[in-house]
Protein backbone atom coordinates (compact mmCIF):
# COMPACT_ATOMS: atom_id res chain seq x y z
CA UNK A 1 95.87 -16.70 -58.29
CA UNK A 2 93.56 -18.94 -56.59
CA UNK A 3 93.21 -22.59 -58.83
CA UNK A 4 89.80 -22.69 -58.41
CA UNK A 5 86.50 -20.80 -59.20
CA UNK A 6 83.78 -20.52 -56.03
CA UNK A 7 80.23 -21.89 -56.53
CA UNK A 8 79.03 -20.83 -53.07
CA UNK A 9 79.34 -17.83 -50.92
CA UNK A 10 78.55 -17.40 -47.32
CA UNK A 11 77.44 -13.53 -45.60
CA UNK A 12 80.34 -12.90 -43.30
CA UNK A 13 78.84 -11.10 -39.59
CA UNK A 14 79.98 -7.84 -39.03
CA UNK A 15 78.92 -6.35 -35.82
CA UNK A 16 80.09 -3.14 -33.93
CA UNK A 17 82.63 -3.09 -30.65
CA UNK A 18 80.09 -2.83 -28.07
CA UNK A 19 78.69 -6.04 -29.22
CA UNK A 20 82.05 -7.61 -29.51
CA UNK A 21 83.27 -6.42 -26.11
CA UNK A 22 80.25 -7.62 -24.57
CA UNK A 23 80.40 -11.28 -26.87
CA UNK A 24 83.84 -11.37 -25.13
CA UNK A 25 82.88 -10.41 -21.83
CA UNK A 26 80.11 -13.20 -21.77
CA UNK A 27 82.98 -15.79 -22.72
CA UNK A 28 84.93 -14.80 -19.84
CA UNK A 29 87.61 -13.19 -22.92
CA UNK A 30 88.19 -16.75 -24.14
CA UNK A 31 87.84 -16.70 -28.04
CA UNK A 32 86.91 -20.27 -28.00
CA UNK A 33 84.12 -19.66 -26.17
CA UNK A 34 82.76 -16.37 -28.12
CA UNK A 35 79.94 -17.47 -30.91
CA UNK A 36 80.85 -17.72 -34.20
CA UNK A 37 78.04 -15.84 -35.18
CA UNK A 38 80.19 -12.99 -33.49
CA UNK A 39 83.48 -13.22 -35.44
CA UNK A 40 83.92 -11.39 -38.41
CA UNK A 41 86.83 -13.29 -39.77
CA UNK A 42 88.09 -16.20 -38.16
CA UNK A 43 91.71 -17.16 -38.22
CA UNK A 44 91.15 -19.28 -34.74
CA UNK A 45 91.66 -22.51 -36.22
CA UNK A 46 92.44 -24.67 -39.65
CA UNK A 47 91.34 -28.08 -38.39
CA UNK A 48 88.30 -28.81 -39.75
CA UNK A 49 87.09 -25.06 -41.49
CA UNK A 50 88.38 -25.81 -45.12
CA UNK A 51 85.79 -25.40 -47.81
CA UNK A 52 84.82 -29.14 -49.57
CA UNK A 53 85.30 -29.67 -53.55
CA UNK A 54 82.81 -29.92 -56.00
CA UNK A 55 84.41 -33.42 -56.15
CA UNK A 56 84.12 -34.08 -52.21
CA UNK A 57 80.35 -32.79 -52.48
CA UNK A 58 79.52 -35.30 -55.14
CA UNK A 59 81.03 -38.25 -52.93
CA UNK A 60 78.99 -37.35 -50.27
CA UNK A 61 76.13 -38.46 -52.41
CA UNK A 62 77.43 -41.85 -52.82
CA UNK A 63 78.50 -42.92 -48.79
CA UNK A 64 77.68 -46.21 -47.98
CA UNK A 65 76.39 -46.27 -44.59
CA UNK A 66 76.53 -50.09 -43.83
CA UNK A 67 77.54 -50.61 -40.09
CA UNK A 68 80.23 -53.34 -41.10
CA UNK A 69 82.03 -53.69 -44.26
CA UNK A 70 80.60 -50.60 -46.10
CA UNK A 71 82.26 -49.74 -49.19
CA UNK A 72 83.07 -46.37 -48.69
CA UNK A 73 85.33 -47.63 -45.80
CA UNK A 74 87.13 -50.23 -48.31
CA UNK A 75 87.48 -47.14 -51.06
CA UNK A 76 89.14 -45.34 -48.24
CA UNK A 77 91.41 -48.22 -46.50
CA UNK A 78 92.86 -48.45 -50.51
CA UNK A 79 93.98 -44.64 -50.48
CA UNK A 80 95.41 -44.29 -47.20
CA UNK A 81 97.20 -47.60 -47.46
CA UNK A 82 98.36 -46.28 -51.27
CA UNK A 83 99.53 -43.39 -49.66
CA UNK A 84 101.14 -44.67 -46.24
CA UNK A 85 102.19 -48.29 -47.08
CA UNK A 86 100.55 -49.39 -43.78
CA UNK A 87 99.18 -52.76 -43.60
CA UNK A 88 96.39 -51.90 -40.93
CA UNK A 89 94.17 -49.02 -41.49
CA UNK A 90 91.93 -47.82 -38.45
CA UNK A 91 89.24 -44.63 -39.39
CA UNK A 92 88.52 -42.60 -36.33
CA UNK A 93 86.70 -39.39 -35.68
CA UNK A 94 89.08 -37.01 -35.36
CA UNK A 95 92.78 -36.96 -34.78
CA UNK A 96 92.42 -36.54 -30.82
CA UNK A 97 90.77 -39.89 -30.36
CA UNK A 98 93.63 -41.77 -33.24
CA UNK A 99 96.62 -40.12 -29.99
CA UNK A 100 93.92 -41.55 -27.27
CA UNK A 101 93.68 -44.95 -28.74
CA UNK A 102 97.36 -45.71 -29.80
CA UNK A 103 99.04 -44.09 -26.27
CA UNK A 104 96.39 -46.03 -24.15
CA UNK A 105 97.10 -49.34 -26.33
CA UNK A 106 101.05 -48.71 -26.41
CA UNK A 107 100.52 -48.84 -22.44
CA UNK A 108 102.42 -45.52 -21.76
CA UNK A 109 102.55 -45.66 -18.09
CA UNK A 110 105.88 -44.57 -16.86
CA UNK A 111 107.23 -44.51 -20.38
CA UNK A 112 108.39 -41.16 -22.42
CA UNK A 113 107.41 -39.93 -25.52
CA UNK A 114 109.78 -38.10 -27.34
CA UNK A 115 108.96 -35.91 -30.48
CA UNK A 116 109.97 -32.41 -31.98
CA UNK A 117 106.73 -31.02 -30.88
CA UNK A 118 103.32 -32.45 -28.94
CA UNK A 119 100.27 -30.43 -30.05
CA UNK A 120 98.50 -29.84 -27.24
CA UNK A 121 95.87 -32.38 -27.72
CA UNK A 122 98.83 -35.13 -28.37
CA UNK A 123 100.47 -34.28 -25.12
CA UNK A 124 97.64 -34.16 -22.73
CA UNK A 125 96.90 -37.60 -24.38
CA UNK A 126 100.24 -39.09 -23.45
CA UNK A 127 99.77 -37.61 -19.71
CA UNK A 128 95.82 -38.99 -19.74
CA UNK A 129 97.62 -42.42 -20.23
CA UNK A 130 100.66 -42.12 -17.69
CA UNK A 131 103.46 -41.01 -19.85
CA UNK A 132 105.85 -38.12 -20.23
CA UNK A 133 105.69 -35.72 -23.67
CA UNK A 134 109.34 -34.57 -24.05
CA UNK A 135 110.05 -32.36 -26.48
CA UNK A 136 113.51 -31.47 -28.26
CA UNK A 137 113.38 -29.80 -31.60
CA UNK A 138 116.67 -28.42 -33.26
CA UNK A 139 118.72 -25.78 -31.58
CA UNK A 140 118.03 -24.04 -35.04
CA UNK A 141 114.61 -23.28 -34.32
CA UNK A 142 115.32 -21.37 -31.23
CA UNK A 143 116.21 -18.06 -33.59
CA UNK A 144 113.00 -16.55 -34.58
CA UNK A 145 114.24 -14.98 -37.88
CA UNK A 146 116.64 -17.62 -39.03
CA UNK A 147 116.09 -18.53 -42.72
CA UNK A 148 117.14 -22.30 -41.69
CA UNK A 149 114.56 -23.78 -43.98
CA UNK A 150 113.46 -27.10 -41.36
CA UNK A 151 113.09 -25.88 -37.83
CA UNK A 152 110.16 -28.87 -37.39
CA UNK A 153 113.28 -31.40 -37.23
CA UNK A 154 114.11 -32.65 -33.68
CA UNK A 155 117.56 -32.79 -31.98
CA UNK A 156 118.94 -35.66 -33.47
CA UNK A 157 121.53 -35.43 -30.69
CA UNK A 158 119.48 -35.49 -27.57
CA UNK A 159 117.20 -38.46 -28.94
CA UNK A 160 120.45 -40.27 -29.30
CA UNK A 161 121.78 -39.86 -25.70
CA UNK A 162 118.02 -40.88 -24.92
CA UNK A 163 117.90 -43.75 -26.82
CA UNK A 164 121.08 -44.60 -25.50
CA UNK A 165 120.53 -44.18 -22.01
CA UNK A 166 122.92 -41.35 -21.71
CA UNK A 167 120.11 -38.86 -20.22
CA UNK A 168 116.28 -38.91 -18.46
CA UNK A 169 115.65 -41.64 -16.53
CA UNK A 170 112.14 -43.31 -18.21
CA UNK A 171 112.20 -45.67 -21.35
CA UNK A 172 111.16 -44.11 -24.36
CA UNK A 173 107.78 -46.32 -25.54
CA UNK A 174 108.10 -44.16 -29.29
CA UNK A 175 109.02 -40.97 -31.19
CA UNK A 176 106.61 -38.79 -32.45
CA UNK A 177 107.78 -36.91 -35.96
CA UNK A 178 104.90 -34.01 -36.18
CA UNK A 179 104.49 -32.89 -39.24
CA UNK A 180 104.53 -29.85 -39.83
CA UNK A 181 105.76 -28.86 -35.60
CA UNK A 182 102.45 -26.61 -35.37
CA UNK A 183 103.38 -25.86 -31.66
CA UNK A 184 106.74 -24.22 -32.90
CA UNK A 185 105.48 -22.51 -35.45
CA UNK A 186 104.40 -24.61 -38.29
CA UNK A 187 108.09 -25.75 -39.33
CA UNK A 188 109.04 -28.86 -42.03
CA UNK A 189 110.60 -31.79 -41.07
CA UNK A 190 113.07 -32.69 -43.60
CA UNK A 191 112.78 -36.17 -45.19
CA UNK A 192 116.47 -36.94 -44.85
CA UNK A 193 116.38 -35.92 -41.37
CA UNK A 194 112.91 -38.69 -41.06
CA UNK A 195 114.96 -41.20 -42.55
CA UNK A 196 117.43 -40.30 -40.16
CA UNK A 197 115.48 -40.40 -37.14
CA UNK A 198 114.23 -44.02 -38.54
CA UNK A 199 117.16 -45.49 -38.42
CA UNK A 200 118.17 -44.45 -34.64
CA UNK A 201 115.19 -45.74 -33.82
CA UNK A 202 115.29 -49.11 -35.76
CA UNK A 203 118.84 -49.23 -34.72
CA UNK A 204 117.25 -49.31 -30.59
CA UNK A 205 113.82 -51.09 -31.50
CA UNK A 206 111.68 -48.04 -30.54
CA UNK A 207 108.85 -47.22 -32.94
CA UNK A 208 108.77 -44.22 -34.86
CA UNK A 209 105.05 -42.37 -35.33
CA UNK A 210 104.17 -39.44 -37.63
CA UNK A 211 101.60 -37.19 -36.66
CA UNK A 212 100.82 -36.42 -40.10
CA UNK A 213 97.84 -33.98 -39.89
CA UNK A 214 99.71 -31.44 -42.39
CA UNK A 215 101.61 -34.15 -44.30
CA UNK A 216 100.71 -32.26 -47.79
CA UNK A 217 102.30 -28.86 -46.54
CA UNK A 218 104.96 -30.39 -44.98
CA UNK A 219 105.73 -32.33 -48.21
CA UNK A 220 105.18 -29.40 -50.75
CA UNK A 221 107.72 -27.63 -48.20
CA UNK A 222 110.33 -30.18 -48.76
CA UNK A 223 109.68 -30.11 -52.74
CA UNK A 224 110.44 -25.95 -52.26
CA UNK A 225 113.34 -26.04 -49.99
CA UNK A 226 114.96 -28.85 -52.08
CA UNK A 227 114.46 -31.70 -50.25
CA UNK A 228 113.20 -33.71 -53.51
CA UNK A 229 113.73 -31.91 -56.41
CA UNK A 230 112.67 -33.97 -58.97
CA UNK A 231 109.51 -35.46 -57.24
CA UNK A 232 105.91 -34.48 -56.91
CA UNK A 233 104.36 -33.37 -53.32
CA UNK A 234 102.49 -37.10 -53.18
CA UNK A 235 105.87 -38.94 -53.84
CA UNK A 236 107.30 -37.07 -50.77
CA UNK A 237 104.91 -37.96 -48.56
CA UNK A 238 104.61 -41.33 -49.66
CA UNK A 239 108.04 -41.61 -48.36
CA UNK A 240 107.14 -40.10 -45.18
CA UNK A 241 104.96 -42.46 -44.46
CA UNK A 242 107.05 -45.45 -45.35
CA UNK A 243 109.75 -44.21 -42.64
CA UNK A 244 107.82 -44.65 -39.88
CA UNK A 245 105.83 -47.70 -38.12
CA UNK A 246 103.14 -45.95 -38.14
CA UNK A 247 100.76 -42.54 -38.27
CA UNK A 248 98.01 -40.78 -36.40
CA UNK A 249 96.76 -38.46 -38.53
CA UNK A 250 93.71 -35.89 -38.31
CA UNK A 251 92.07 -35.72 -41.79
CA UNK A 252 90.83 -32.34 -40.12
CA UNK A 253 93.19 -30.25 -42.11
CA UNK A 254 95.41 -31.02 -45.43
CA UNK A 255 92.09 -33.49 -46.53
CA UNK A 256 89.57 -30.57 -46.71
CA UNK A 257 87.58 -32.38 -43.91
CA UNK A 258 85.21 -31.26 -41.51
CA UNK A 259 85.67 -34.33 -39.48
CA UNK A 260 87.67 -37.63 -39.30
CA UNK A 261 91.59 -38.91 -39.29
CA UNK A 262 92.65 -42.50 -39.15
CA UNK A 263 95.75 -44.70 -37.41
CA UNK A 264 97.83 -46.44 -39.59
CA UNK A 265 100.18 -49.44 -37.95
CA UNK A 266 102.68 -52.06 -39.41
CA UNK A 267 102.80 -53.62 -36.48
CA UNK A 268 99.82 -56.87 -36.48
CA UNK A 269 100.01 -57.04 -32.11
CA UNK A 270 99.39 -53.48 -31.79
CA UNK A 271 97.11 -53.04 -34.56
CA UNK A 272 94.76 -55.17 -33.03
CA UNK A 273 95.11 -53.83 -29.62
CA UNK A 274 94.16 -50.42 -31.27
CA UNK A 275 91.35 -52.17 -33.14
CA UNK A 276 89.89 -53.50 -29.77
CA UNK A 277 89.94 -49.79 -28.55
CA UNK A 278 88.77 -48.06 -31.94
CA UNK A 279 85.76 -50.77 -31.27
CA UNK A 280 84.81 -50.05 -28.19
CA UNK A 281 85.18 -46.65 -28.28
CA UNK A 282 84.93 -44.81 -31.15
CA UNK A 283 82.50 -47.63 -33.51
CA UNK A 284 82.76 -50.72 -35.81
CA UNK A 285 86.44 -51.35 -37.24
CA UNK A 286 85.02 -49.78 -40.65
CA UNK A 287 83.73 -46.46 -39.90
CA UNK A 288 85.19 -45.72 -36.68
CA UNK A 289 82.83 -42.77 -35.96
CA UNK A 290 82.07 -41.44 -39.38
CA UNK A 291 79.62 -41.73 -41.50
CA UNK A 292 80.04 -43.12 -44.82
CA UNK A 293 79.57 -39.83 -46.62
CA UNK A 294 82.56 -38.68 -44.61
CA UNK A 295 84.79 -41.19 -45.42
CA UNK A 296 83.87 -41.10 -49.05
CA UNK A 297 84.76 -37.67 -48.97
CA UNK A 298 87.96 -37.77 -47.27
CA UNK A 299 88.63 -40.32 -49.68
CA UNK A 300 88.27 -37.46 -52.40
CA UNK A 301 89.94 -35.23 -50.23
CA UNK A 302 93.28 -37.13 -49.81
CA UNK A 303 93.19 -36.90 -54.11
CA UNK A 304 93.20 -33.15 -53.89
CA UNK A 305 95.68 -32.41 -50.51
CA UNK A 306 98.85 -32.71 -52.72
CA UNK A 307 97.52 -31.50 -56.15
CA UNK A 308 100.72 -29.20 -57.05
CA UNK A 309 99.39 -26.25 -58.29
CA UNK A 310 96.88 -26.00 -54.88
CA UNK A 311 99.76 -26.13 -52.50
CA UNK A 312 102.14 -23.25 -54.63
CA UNK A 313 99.17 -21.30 -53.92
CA UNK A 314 98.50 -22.08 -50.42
CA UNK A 315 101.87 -21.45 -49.80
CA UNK A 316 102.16 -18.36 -51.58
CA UNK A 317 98.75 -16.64 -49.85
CA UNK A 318 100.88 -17.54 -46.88
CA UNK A 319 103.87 -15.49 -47.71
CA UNK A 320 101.98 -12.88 -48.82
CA UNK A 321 100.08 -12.63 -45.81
CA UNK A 322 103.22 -12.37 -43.73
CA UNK A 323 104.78 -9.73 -45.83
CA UNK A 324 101.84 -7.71 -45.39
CA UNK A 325 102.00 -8.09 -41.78
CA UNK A 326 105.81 -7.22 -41.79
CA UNK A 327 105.23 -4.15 -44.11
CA UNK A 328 102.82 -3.17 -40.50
CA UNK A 329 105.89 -3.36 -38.31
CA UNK A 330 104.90 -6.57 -36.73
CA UNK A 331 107.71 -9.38 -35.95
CA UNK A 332 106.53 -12.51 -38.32
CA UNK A 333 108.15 -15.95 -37.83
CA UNK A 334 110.28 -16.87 -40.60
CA UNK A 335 110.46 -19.02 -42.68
CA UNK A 336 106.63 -18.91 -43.44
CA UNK A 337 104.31 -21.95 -42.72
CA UNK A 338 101.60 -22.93 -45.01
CA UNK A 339 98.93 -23.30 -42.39
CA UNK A 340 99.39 -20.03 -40.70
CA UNK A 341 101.19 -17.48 -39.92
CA UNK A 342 103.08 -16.67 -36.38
CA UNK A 343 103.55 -13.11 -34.87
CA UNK A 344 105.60 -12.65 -31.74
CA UNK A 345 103.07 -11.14 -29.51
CA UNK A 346 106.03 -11.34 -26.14
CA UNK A 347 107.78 -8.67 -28.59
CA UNK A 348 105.02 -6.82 -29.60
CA UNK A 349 104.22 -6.76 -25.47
CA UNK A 350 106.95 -5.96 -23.92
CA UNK A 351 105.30 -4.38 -20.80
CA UNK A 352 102.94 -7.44 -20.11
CA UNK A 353 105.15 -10.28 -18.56
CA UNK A 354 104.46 -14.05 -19.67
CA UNK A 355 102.35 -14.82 -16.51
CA UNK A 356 99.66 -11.75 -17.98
CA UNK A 357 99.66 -13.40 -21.39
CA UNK A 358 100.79 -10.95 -23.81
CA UNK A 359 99.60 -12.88 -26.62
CA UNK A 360 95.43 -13.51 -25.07
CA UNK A 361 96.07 -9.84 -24.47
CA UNK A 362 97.00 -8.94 -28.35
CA UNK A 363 94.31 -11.41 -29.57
CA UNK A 364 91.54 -10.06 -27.62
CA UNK A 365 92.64 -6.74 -29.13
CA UNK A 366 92.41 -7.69 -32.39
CA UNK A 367 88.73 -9.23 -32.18
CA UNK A 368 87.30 -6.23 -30.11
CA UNK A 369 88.57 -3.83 -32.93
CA UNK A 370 87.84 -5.72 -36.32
CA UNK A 371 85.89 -9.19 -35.61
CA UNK A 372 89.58 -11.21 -35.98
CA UNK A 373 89.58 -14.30 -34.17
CA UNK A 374 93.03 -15.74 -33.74
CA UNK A 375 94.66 -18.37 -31.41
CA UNK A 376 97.25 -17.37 -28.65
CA UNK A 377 100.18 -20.08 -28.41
CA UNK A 378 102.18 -19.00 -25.62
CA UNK A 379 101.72 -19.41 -21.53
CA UNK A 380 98.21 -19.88 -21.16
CA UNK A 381 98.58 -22.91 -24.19
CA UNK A 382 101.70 -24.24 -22.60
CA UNK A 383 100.19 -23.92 -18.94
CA UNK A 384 103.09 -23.56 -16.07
CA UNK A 385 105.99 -25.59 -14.98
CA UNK A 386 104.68 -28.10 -11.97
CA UNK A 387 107.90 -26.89 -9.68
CA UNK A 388 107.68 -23.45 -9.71
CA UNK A 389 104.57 -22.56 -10.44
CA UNK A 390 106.13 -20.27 -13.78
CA UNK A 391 104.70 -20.26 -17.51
CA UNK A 392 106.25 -22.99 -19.55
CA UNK A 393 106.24 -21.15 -22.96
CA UNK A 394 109.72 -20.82 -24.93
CA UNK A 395 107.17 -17.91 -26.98
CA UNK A 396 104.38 -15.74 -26.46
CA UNK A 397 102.85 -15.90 -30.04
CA UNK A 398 99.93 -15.20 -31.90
CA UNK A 399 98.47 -17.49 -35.04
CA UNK A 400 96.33 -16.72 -37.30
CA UNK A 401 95.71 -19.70 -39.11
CA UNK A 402 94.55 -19.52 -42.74
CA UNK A 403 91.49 -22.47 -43.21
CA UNK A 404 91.96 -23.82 -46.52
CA UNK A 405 89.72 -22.61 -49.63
CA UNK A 406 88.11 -19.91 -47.37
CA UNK A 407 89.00 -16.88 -46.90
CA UNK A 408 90.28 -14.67 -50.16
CA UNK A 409 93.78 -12.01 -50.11
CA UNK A 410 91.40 -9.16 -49.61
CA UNK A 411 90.09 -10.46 -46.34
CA UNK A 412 93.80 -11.23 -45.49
CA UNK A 413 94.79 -7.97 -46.36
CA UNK A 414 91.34 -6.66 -44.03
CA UNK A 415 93.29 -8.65 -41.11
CA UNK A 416 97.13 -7.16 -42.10
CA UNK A 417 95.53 -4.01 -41.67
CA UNK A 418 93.63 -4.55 -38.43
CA UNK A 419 96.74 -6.13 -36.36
CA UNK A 420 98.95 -3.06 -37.96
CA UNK A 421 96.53 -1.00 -36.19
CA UNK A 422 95.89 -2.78 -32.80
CA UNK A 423 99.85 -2.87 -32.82
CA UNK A 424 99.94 1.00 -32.90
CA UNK A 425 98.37 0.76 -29.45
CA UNK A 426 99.93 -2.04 -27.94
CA UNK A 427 101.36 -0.16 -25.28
CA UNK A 428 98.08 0.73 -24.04
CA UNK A 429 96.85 -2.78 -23.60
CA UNK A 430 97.52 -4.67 -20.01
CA UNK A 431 97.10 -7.92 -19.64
CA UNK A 432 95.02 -10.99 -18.17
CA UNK A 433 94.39 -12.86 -15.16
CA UNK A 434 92.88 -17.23 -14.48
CA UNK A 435 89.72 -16.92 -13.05
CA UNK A 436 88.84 -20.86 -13.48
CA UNK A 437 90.91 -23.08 -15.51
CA UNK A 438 90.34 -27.48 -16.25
CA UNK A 439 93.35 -29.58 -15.03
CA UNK A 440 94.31 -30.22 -18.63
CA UNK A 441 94.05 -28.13 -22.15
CA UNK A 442 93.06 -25.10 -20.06
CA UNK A 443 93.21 -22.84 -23.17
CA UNK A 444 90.07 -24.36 -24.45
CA UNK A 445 87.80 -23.24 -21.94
CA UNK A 446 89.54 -21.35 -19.25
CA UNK A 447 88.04 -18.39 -18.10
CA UNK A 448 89.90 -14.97 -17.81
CA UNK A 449 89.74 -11.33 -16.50
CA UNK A 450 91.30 -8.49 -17.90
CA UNK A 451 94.00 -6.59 -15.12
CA UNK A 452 93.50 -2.87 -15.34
CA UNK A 453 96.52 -0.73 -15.95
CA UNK A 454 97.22 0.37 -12.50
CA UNK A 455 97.20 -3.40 -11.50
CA UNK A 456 99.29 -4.73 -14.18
CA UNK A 457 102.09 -1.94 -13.10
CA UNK A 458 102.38 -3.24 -9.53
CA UNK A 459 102.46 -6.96 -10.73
């Protein structure tokens, strides 16, 4: 059951499907662009949708909003350098501007970054600043189905012929550890397989980030799949943390906040390159675009990320959630995530090729008939490959990411049954065409028109 008790409710919107289809038609069938007010349940994102503690309310009462030195900033350098080991602590707004800062003050240009998986943020943030994301994550994460228990860790192998100059031509400027891979399905790394990873790179002199936005799920994965038996989900990623140079982490998701992250750096020269940035950019070395109330109650919130008995049920409302999408016939990546779960829309779609985006297609489905709001992670995320013009995605899949403290196993089970029964049609669903897309991160706010049937065929 759920470890907590609710002291506030909120009245979900429930509308019909003429208003949804013309909410969507208005958006140009981008979910990120239909109003909230519009979505009945929404599975679109976890980063920053978690519901606050009592605790984290009560902190917000005692921010310190000093421009310079405020003490809500010092209460909050202590825990993240308690938890990370970092000697240089740098708040920023969100986790998009901690990749902007460090990549522009690493000086990318012409350099690689290598990682077991970019978000999408993280690698348009490497390009923004001249570099190249590559990504190589085990050859045991290419099986869908396979019970292999960390299919987050990258190939050890082809970071090593990197490293070594064996392969690709550019110098790698760092590796990138993200924890959990959310681009490949919410997947573990393994904390032998970190330690592993930090001592190639030590061995070469290349720094070794986390991107440690789920660094409490990724931990409380490693205490259930035997990683670290006899430790506690804090322990673990304490020694996460202390593998790695550094971390840019959004505070957006495993901290119950609804805005902020931070940089952590060993490193004194870089630090205070990033510093220079955070400064000019994002605010004063001490709040870095919060406000004081935020940080006090992300301070809270980093407490309560790794309290044991929260994650065994976030995990658990997880695997529930993809049984009952399995008992509806639908193909669920396995092993679960604790963030969300994964669907393979490509298989659900067979008749829509990759360049109609299955997944947009299955997605839209799902919001017209029952107010779902979901996030497609296949080609219109991954975009195309520059030399031939094809889509780039290894999957066409479908999240539904579970905010945290939300959303009860009743409405999950209201979803299970709505994507069992948009499924049962799938064949009668065609797919989607770019009317106007950005240069970068087109999924965000890319506009789209549905093909009709007759269309689709001849493509």
């Amino acid at each position: 059951m759920e470890p907590y008790r609710i002291k506030a409710v909120e009245a979900l919107p429930f509308t019909d499907r003429e208003h949804r289809e013309r909410s969507l038609r208005e958006a140009g069938y981008n979910l990120f662009r239909v109003s909230a007010e519009d979505v009945t349940i929404d599975l679109l994102t976890d980063s920053g949708t978690g519901s606050m503690s009592a605790g984290q309310w009560a902190a917000l009462t005692e921010g310190d909003e000093a421009y310079a030195g405020a003490k809500s900033y010092r209460a909050f350098e202590d825990r993240v350098r308690d938890l990370t080991g970092h000697r240089h602590i740098l708040p920023v707004h969100q986790g998009r501007a901690g990749e902007r800062v460090l990549f522009q003050a690493m000086e990318l240009r012409g350099k690689v970054s290598f990682s077991n998986g970019h978000y999408d943020t993280t690698a348009a943030n490497v390009v923004l600043a001249g570099g190249r994301p590559v990504d190589t994550r085990t050859t045991k994460a290419r099986d869908f189905h396979s019970p292999y228990p960390f299919k987050g860790n990258l190939d050890l192998d082809a970071l090593r012929a990197r490293l070594l100059g064996r392969s690709g031509g550019e110098e790698v400027a760092l590796v990138l550890l993200t924890l959990t891979d959310n681009g490949g399905g919410g997947h573990p790394v393994a904390l032998s397989h970190a330690r592993e990873v930090a001592d190639l790179c030590r061995s070469r002199g290349v720094p070794l980030f986390l991107d440690a936005a789920r660094y409490a799920e990724n931990a409380y994965l490693n205490l259930l799949r035997g990683e670290a038996p006899q430790s506690s989900p804090e322990e673990i990623a304490r020694e996460f943390f202390r593998t790695a140079d550094g971390a840019l982490c959004s505070l957006r998701k495993d901290t119950f906040g609804n805005m902020g992250g931070f940089l952590s750096i060993d490193d004194d020269a870089l630090a205070e390159r990033c510093q220079e940035l955070v400064v000019a950019t994002e605010g004063f070395a001490t709040y870095g675009g919060m406000a004081g109330r935020d940080l006090a109650s992300l301070t809270r919130g980093i407490i309560e990320a790794t309290e044991p008995r929260y994650l065994a049920h976030r995990y658990s409302a997880a695997e529930a959630f993809a049984r009952a999408l399995a008992d509806e016939g639908l193909p669920v990546m396995r092993p679960t995530a604790c963030h969300a779960v994964y669907i393979d829309a490509g298989a659900v779609m067979r008749h829509i090729p990759a360049r109609e985006f299955p997944a947009v297609a299955f997605a839209n489905e799902l919001f017209l008939a029952a107010g779902v709001r979901s996030a497609e992670m296949g080609s219109l995320e991954a975009g195309t490959y520059a030399s031939s013009g094809e889509p780039a995605a290894q999957r066409e899949l479908l999240r539904l990411a579970l905010p945290r403290r939300v959303y009860t196993q009743s409405h999950l089970a209201y979803v299970a049954e709505a994507v069992g029964r948009v499924s049962s049609h799938a064949e009668r669903l065609t797919g989607y065409e770019v009317l106007h897309q950005p240069r970068h991160l087109r999924h965000f706010t890319a506009t789209l028109c549905p093909l009709d049937a007759s269309e689709s065929k001849r493509r």
